[in-house]
C-alpha atoms as a PDB file:
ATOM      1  CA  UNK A   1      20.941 -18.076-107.487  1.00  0.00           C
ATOM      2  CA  UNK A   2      21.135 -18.888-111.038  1.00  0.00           C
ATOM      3  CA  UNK A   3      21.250 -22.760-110.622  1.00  0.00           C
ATOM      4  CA  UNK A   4      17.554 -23.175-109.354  1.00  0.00           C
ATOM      5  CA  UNK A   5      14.295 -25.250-110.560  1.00  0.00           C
ATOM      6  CA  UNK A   6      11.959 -22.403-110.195  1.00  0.00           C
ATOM      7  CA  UNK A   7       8.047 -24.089-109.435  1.00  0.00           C
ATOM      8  CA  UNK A   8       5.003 -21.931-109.856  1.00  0.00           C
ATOM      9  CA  UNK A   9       2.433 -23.050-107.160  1.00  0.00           C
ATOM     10  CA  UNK A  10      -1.109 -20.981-107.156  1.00  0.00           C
ATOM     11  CA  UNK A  11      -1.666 -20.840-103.616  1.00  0.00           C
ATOM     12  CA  UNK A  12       0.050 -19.749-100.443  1.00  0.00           C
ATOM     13  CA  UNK A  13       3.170 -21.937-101.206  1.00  0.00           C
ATOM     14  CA  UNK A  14       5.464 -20.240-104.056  1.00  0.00           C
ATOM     15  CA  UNK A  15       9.067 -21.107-103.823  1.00  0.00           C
ATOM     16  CA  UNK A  16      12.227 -21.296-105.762  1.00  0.00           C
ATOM     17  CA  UNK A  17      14.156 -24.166-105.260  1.00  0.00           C
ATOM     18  CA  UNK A  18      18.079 -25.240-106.483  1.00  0.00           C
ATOM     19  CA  UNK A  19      18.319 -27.595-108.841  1.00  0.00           C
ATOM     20  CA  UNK A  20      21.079 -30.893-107.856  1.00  0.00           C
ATOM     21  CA  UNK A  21      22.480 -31.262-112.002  1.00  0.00           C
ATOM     22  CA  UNK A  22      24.549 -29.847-113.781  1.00  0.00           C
ATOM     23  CA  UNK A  23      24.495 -26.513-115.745  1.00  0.00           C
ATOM     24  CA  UNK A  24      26.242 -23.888-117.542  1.00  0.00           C
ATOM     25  CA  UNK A  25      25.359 -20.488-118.518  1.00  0.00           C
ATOM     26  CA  UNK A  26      27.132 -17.381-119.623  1.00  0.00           C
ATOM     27  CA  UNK A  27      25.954 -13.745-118.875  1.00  0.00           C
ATOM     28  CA  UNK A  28      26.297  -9.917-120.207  1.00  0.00           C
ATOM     29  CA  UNK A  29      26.579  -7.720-117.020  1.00  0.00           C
ATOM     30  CA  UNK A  30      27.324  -4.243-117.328  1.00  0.00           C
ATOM     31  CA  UNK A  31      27.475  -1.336-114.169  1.00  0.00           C
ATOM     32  CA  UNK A  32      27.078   2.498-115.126  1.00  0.00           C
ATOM     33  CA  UNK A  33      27.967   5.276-112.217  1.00  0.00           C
ATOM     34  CA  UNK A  34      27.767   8.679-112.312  1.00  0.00           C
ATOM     35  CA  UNK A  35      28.529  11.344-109.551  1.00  0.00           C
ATOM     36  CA  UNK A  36      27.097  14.846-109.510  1.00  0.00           C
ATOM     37  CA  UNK A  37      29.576  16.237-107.386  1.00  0.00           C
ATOM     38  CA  UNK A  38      29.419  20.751-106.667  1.00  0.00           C
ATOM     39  CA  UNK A  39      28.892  21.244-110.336  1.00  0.00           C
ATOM     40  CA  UNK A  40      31.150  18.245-111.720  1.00  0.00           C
ATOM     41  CA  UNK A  41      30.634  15.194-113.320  1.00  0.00           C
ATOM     42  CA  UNK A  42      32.427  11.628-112.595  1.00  0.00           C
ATOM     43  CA  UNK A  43      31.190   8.855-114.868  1.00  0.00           C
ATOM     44  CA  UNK A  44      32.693   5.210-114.953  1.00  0.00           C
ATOM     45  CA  UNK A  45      31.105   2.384-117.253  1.00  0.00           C
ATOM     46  CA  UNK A  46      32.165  -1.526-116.998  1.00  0.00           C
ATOM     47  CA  UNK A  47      30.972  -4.265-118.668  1.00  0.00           C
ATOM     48  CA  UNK A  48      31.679  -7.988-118.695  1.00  0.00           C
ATOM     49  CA  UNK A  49      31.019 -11.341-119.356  1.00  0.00           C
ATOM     50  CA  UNK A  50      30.455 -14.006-116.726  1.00  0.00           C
ATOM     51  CA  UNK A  51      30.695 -17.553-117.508  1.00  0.00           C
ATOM     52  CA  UNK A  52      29.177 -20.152-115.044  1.00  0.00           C
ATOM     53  CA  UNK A  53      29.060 -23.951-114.504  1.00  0.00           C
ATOM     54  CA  UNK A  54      27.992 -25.971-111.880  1.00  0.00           C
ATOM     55  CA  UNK A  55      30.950 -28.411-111.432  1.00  0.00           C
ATOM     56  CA  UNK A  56      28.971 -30.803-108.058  1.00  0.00           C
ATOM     57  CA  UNK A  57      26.225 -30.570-105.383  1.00  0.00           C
ATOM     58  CA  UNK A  58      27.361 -31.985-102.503  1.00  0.00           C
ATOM     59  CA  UNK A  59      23.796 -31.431-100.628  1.00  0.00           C
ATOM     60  CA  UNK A  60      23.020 -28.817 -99.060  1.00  0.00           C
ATOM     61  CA  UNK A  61      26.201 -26.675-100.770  1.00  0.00           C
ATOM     62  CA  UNK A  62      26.600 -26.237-104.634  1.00  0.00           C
ATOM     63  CA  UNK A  63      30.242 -25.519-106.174  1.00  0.00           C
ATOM     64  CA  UNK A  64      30.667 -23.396-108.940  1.00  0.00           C
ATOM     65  CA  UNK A  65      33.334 -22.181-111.242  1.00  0.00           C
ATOM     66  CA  UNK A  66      32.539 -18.451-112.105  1.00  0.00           C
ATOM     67  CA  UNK A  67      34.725 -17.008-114.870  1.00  0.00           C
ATOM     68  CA  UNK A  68      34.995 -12.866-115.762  1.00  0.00           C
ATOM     69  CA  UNK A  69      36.220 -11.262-119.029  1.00  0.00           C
ATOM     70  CA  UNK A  70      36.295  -7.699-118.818  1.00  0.00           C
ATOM     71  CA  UNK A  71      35.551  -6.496-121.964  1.00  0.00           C
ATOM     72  CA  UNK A  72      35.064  -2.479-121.197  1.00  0.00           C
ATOM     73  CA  UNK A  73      36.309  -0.479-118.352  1.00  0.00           C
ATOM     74  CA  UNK A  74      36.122   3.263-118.371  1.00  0.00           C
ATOM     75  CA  UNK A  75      36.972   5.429-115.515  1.00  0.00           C
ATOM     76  CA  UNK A  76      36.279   9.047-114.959  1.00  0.00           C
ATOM     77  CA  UNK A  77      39.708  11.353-116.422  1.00  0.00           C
ATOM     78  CA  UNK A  78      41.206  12.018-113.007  1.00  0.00           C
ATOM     79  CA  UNK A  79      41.670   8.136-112.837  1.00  0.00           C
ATOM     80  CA  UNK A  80      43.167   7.007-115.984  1.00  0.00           C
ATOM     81  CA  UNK A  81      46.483   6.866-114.462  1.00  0.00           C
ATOM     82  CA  UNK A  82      44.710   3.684-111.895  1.00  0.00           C
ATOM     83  CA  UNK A  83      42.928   2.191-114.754  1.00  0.00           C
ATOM     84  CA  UNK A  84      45.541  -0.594-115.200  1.00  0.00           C
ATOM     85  CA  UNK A  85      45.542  -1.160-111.443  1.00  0.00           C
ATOM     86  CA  UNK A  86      41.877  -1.334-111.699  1.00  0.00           C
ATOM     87  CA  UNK A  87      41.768  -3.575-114.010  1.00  0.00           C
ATOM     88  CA  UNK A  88      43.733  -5.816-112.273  1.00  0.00           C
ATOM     89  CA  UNK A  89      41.868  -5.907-109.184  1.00  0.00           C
ATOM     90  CA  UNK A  90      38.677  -6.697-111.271  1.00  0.00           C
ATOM     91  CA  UNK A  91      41.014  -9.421-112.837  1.00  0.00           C
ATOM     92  CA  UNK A  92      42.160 -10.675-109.474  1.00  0.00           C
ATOM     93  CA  UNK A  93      38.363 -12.219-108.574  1.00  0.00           C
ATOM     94  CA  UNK A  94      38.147 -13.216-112.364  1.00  0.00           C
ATOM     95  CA  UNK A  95      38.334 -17.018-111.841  1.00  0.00           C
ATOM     96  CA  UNK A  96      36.670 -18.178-109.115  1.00  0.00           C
ATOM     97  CA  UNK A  97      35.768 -21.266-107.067  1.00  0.00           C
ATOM     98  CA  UNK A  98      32.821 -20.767-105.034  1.00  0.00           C
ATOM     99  CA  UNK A  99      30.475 -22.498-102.904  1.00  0.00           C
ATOM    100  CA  UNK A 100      26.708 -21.474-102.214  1.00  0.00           C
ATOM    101  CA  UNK A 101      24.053 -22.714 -99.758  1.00  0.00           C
ATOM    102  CA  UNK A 102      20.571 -23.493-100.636  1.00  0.00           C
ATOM    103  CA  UNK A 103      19.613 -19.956-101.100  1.00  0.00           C
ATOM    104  CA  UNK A 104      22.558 -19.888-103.370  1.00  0.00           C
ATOM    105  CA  UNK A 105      24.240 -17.418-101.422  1.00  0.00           C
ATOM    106  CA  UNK A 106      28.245 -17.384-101.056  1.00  0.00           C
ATOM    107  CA  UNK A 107      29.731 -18.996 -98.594  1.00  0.00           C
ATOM    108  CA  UNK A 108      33.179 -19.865 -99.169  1.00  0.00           C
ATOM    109  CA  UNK A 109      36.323 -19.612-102.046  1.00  0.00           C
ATOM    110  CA  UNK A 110      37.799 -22.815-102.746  1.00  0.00           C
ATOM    111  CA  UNK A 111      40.289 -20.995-104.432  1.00  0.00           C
ATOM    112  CA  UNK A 112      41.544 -18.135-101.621  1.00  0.00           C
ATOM    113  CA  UNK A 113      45.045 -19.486-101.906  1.00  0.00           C
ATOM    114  CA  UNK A 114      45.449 -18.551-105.762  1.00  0.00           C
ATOM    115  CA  UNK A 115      43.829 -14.899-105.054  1.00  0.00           C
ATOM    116  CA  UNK A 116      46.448 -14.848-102.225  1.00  0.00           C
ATOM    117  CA  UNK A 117      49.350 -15.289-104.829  1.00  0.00           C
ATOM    118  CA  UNK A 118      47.657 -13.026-107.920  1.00  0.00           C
ATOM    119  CA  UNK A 119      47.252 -10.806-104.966  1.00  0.00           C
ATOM    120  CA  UNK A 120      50.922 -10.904-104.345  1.00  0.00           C
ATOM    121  CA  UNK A 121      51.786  -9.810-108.398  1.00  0.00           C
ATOM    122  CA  UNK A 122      49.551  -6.895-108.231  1.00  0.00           C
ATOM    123  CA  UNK A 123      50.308  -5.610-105.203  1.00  0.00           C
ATOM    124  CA  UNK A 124      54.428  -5.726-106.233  1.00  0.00           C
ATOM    125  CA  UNK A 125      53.345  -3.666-109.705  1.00  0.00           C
ATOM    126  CA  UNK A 126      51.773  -1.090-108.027  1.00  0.00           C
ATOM    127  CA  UNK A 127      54.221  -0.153-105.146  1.00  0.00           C
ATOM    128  CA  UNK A 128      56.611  -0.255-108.714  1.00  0.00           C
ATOM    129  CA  UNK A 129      53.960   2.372-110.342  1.00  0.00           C
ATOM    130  CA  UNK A 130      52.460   4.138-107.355  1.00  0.00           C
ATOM    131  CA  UNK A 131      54.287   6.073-104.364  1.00  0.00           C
ATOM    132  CA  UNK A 132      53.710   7.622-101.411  1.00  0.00           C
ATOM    133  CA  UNK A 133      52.036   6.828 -97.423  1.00  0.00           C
ATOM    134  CA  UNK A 134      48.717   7.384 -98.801  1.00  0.00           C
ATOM    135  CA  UNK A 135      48.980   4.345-101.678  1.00  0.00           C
ATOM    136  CA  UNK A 136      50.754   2.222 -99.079  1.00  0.00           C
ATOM    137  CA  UNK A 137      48.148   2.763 -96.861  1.00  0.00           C
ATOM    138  CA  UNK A 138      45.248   1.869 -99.291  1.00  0.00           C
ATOM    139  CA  UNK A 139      47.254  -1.231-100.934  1.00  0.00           C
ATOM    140  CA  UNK A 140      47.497  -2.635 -96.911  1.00  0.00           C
ATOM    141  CA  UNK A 141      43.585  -2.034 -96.504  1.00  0.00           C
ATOM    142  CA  UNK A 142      43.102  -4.221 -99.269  1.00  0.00           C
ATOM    143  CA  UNK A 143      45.397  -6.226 -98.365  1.00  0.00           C
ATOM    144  CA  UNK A 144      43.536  -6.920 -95.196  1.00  0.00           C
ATOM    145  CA  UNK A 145      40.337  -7.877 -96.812  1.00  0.00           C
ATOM    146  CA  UNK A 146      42.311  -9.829 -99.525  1.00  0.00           C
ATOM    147  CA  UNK A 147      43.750 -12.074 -96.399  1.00  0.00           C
ATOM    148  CA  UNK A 148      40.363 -13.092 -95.033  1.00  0.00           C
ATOM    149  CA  UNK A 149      38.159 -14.780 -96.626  1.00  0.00           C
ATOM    150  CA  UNK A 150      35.157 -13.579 -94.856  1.00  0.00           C
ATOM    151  CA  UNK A 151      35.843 -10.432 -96.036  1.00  0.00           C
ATOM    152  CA  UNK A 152      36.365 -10.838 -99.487  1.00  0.00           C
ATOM    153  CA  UNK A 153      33.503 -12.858 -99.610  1.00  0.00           C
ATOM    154  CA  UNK A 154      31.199  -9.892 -98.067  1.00  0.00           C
ATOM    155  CA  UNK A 155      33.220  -8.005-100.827  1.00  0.00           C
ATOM    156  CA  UNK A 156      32.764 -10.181-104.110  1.00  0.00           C
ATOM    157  CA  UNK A 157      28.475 -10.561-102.764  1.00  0.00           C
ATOM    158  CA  UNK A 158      28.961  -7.054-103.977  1.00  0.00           C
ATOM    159  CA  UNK A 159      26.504  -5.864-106.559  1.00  0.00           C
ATOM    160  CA  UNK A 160      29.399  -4.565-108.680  1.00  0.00           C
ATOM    161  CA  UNK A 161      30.921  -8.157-108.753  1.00  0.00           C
ATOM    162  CA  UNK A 162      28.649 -11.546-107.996  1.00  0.00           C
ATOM    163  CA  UNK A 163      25.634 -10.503-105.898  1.00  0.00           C
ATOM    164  CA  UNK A 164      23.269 -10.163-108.385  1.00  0.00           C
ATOM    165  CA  UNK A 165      23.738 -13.379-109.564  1.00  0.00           C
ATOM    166  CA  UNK A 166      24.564 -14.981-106.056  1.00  0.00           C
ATOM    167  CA  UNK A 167      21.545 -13.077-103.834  1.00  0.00           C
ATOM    168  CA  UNK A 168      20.243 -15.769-101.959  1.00  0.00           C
ATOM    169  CA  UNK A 169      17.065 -15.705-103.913  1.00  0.00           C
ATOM    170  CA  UNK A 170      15.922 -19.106-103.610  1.00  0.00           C
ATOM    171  CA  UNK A 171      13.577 -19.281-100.939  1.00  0.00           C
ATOM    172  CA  UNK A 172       9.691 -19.158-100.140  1.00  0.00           C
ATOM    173  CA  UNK A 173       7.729 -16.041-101.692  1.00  0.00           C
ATOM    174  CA  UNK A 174       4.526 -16.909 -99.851  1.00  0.00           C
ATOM    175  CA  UNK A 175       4.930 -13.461 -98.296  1.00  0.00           C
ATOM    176  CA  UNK A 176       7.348 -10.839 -98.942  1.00  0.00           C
ATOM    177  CA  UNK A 177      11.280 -11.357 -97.602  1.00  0.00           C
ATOM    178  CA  UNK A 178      13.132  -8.840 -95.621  1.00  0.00           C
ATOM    179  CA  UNK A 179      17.039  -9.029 -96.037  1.00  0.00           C
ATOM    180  CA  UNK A 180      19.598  -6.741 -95.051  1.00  0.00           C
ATOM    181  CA  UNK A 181      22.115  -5.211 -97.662  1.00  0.00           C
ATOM    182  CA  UNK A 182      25.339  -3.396 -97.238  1.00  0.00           C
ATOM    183  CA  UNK A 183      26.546  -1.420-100.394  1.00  0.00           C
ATOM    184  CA  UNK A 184      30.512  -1.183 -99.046  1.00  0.00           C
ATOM    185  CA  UNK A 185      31.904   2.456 -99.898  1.00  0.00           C
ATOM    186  CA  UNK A 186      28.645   3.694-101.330  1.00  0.00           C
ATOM    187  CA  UNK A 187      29.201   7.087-100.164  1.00  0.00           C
ATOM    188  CA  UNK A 188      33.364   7.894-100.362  1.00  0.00           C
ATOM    189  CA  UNK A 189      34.148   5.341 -97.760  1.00  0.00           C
ATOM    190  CA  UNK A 190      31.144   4.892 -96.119  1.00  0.00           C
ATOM    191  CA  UNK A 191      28.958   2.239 -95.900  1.00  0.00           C
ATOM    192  CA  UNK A 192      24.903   2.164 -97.053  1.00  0.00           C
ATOM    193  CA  UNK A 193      22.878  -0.096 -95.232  1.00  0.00           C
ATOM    194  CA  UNK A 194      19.726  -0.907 -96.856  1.00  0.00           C
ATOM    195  CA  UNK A 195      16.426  -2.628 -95.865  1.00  0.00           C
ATOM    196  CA  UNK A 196      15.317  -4.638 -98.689  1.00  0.00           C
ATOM    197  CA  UNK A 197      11.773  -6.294 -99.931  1.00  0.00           C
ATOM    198  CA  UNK A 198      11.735  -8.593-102.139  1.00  0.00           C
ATOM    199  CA  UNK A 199       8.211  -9.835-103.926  1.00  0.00           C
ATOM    200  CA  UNK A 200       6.983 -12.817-105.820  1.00  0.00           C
ATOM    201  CA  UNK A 201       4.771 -10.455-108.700  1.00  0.00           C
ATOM    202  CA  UNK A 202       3.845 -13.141-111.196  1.00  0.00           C
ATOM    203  CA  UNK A 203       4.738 -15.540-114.389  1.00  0.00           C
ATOM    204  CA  UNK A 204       3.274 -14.438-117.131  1.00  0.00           C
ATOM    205  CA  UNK A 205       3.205 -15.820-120.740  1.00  0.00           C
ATOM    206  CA  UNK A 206       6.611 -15.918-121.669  1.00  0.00           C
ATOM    207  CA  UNK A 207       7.267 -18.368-118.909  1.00  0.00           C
ATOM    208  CA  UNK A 208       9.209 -15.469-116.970  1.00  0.00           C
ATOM    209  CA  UNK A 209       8.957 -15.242-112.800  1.00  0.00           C
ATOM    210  CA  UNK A 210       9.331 -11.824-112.079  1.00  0.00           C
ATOM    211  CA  UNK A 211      10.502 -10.845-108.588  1.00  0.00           C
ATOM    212  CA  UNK A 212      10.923  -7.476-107.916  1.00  0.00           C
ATOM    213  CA  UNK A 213      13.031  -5.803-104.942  1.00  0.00           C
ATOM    214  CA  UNK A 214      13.216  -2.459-103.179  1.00  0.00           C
ATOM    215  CA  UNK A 215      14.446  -0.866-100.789  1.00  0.00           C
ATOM    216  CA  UNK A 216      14.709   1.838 -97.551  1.00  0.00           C
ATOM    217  CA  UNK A 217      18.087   3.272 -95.980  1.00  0.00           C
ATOM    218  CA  UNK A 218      18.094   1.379 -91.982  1.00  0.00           C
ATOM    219  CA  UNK A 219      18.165   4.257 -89.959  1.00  0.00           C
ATOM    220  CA  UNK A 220      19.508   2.288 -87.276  1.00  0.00           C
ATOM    221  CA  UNK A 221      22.452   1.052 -88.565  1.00  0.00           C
ATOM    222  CA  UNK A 222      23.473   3.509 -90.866  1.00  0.00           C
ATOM    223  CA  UNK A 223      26.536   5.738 -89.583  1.00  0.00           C
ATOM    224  CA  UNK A 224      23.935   8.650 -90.379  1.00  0.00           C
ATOM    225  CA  UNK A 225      26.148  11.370 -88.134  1.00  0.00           C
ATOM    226  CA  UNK A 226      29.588  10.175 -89.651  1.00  0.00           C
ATOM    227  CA  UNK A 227      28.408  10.961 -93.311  1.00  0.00           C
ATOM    228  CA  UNK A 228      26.798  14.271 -92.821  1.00  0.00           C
ATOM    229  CA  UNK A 229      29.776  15.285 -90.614  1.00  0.00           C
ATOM    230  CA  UNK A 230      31.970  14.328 -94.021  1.00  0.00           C
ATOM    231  CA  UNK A 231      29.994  16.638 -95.814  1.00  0.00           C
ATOM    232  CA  UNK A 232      30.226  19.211 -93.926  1.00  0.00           C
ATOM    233  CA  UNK A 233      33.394  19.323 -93.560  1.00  0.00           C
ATOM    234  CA  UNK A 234      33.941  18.922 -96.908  1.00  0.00           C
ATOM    235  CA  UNK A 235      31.760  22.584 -97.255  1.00  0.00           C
ATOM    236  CA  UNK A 236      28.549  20.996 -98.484  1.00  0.00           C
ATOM    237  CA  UNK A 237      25.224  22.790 -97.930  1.00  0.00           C
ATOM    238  CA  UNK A 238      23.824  21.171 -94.770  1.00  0.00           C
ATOM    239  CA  UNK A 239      21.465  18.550 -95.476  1.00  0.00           C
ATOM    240  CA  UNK A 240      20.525  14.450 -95.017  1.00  0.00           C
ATOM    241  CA  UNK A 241      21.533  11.609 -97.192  1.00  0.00           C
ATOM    242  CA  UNK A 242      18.368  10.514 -99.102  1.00  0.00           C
ATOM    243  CA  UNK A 243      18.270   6.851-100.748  1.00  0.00           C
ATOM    244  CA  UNK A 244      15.620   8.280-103.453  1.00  0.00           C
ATOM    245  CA  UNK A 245      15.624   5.544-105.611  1.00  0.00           C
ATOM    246  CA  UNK A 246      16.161   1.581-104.731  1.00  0.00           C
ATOM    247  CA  UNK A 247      14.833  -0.688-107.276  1.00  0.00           C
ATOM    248  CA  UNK A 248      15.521  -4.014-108.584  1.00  0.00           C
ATOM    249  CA  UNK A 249      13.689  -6.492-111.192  1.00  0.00           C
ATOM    250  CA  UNK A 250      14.743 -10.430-112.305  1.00  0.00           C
ATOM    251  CA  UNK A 251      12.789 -12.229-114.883  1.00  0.00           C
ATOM    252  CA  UNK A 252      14.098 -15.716-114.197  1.00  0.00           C
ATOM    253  CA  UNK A 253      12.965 -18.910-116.418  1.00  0.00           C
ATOM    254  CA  UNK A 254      10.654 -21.070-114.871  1.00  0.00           C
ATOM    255  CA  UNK A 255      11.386 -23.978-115.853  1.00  0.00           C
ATOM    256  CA  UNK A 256      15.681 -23.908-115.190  1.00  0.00           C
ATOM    257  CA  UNK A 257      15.434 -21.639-112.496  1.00  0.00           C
ATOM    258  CA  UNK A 258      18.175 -19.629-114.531  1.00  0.00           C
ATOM    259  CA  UNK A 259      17.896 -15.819-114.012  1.00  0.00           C
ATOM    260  CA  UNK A 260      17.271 -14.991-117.493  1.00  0.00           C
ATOM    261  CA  UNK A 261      17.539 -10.950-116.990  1.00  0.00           C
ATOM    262  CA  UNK A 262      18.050  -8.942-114.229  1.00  0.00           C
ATOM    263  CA  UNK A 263      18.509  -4.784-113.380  1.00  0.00           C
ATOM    264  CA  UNK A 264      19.012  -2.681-110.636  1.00  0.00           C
ATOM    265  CA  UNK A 265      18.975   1.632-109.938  1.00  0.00           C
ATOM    266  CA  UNK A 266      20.190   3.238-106.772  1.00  0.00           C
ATOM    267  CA  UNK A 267      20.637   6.815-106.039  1.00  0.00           C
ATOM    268  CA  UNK A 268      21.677   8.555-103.044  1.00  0.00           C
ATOM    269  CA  UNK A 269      21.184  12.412-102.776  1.00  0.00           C
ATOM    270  CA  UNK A 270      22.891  14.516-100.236  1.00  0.00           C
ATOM    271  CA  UNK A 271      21.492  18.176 -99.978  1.00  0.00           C
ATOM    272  CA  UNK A 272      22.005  20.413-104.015  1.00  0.00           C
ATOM    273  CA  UNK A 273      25.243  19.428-103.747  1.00  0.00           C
ATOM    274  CA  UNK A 274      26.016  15.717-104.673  1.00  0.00           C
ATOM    275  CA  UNK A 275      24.041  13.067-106.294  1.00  0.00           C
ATOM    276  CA  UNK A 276      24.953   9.731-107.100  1.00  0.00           C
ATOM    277  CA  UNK A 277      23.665   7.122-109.779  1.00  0.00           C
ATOM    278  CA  UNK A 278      24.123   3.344-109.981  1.00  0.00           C
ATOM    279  CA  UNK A 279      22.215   1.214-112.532  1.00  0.00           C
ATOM    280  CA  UNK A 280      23.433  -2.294-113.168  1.00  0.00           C
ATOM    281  CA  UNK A 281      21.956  -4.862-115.425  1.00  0.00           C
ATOM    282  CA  UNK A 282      22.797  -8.153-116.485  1.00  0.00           C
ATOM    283  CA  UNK A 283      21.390 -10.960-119.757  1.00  0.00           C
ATOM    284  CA  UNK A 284      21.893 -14.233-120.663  1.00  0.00           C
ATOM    285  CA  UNK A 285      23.481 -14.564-123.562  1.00  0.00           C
END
């Protein structure tokens, strides 16, 4: 997590450890998409600034307050008409109250009953704006996740929203960690499960840790059939989902422990037909 006293130890123990004081620190984060899709091009862009402060550390837990201003959302021309309702739901997880374990991973919302009521606003405009089963039955799905915590949390760990900065990546480097990571929707509204590495490379002169991350599809638990039985159906050329490109870097200051700049590409191919782009990054300001 952001909140960390990162120590440099030449030998087999190199760790990053939280920090128990108090802190505040404001970010640039910005997420680019684009979908080659038969012939035809879907491109969305959103950028924001996320605001930070470490308000107590009740050992082993940290609480946070984690403010969002959205200060550029474009969506692809066939969803201008949602963009307000988009907005909105980016807006709904804007202030948050969070708490993180050592790793400074999420684990709970102090907040969940405000969400609950912003939750209640938006969800009123939109059956005003938007008709039909079809919205009704996407408004209760989120609904659903909305409802329980454990499920937005899974939601706002998210690269899109707060899992770059909240990764759980405050532990011991002395060899390489294995996590699991599920990208929610990643492929219409399927799931990408992805085995990931991440690796202690070095601090160099500018006082900078560098750990770098990648990753490999788990062929085990992805719903492999269910995804290439969407495409085909869809009339796709028959092929296999491909992750061809999983990479992630964080410089992070080794003396705060602050991630100081982070960035992150995935693409997922499926046959000549579709190809899809994600690169996020995010700076300290």
């Amino acid at each position: 997590m952001s909140f960390s006293e990162a120590k440099f130890i030449p030998s087999k123990s190199i760790v990053l450890n939280l920090i128990k004081s108090v802190y505040e620190r404001k970010y640039v984060f910005s997420l680019a998409s684009t979908i080659l899709d038969k012939g035809e091009t879907i491109s969305e862009f959103l950028e924001k600034e996320i605001a930070i402060e470490l308000l107590k550390d009740p050992n082993p837990t940290n609480i946070y307050c984690v403010n969002t201003d959205i200060k550029k959302l474009t969506l692809d021309p066939i969803k201008i008409k949602q963009e307000n309702f988009k907005q909105r739901l980016q807006e709904l997880v804007s202030k948050l109250t969070i708490a993180t374990d050592e790793t400074g991973s999420i684990i709970s919302i102090n907040n969940h009953d405000t969400i609950l009521k912003q939750w209640e606003q938006i969800k009123k405009a939109a059956l005003a704006t938007f008709k039909g089963a079809m919205v009704e039955k996407y408004l209760q799905g989120l609904e659903e996740k909305i409802n329980n915590e454990q499920k937005l949390i899974e939601d706002i760990k998210q690269s899109r929203l707060l899992g770059f900065l909240f990764s759980g990546l405050y532990k011991d480097y002395s060899s390489p960690i294995q996590k699991q990571k599920t990208h929610l929707q990643a492929v219409n509204y399927f799931p990408v499960i992805v085995n990931e590495t991440y690796t202690w490379v070095e601090k160099n002169e500018n006082d900078k840790i560098h750990i770098k991350m990648e990753g490999l599809i788990n062929e085990i638990e992805m719903p492999t059939k269910k995804i290439n039985t969407f495409f085909q159906r869809k009339g796709y050329s028959k092929g296999q989902l491909e992750l061809t490109e999983y990479e992630g870097n964080y410089k992070i200051d080794s003396e705060t422990g602050w991630i100081n700049q982070a960035d992150f590409k995935m693409t997922l191919k499926y046959g000549a037909d579709y190809l899809k782009s994600q690169t996020i990054s995010i700076k300290q300001l």
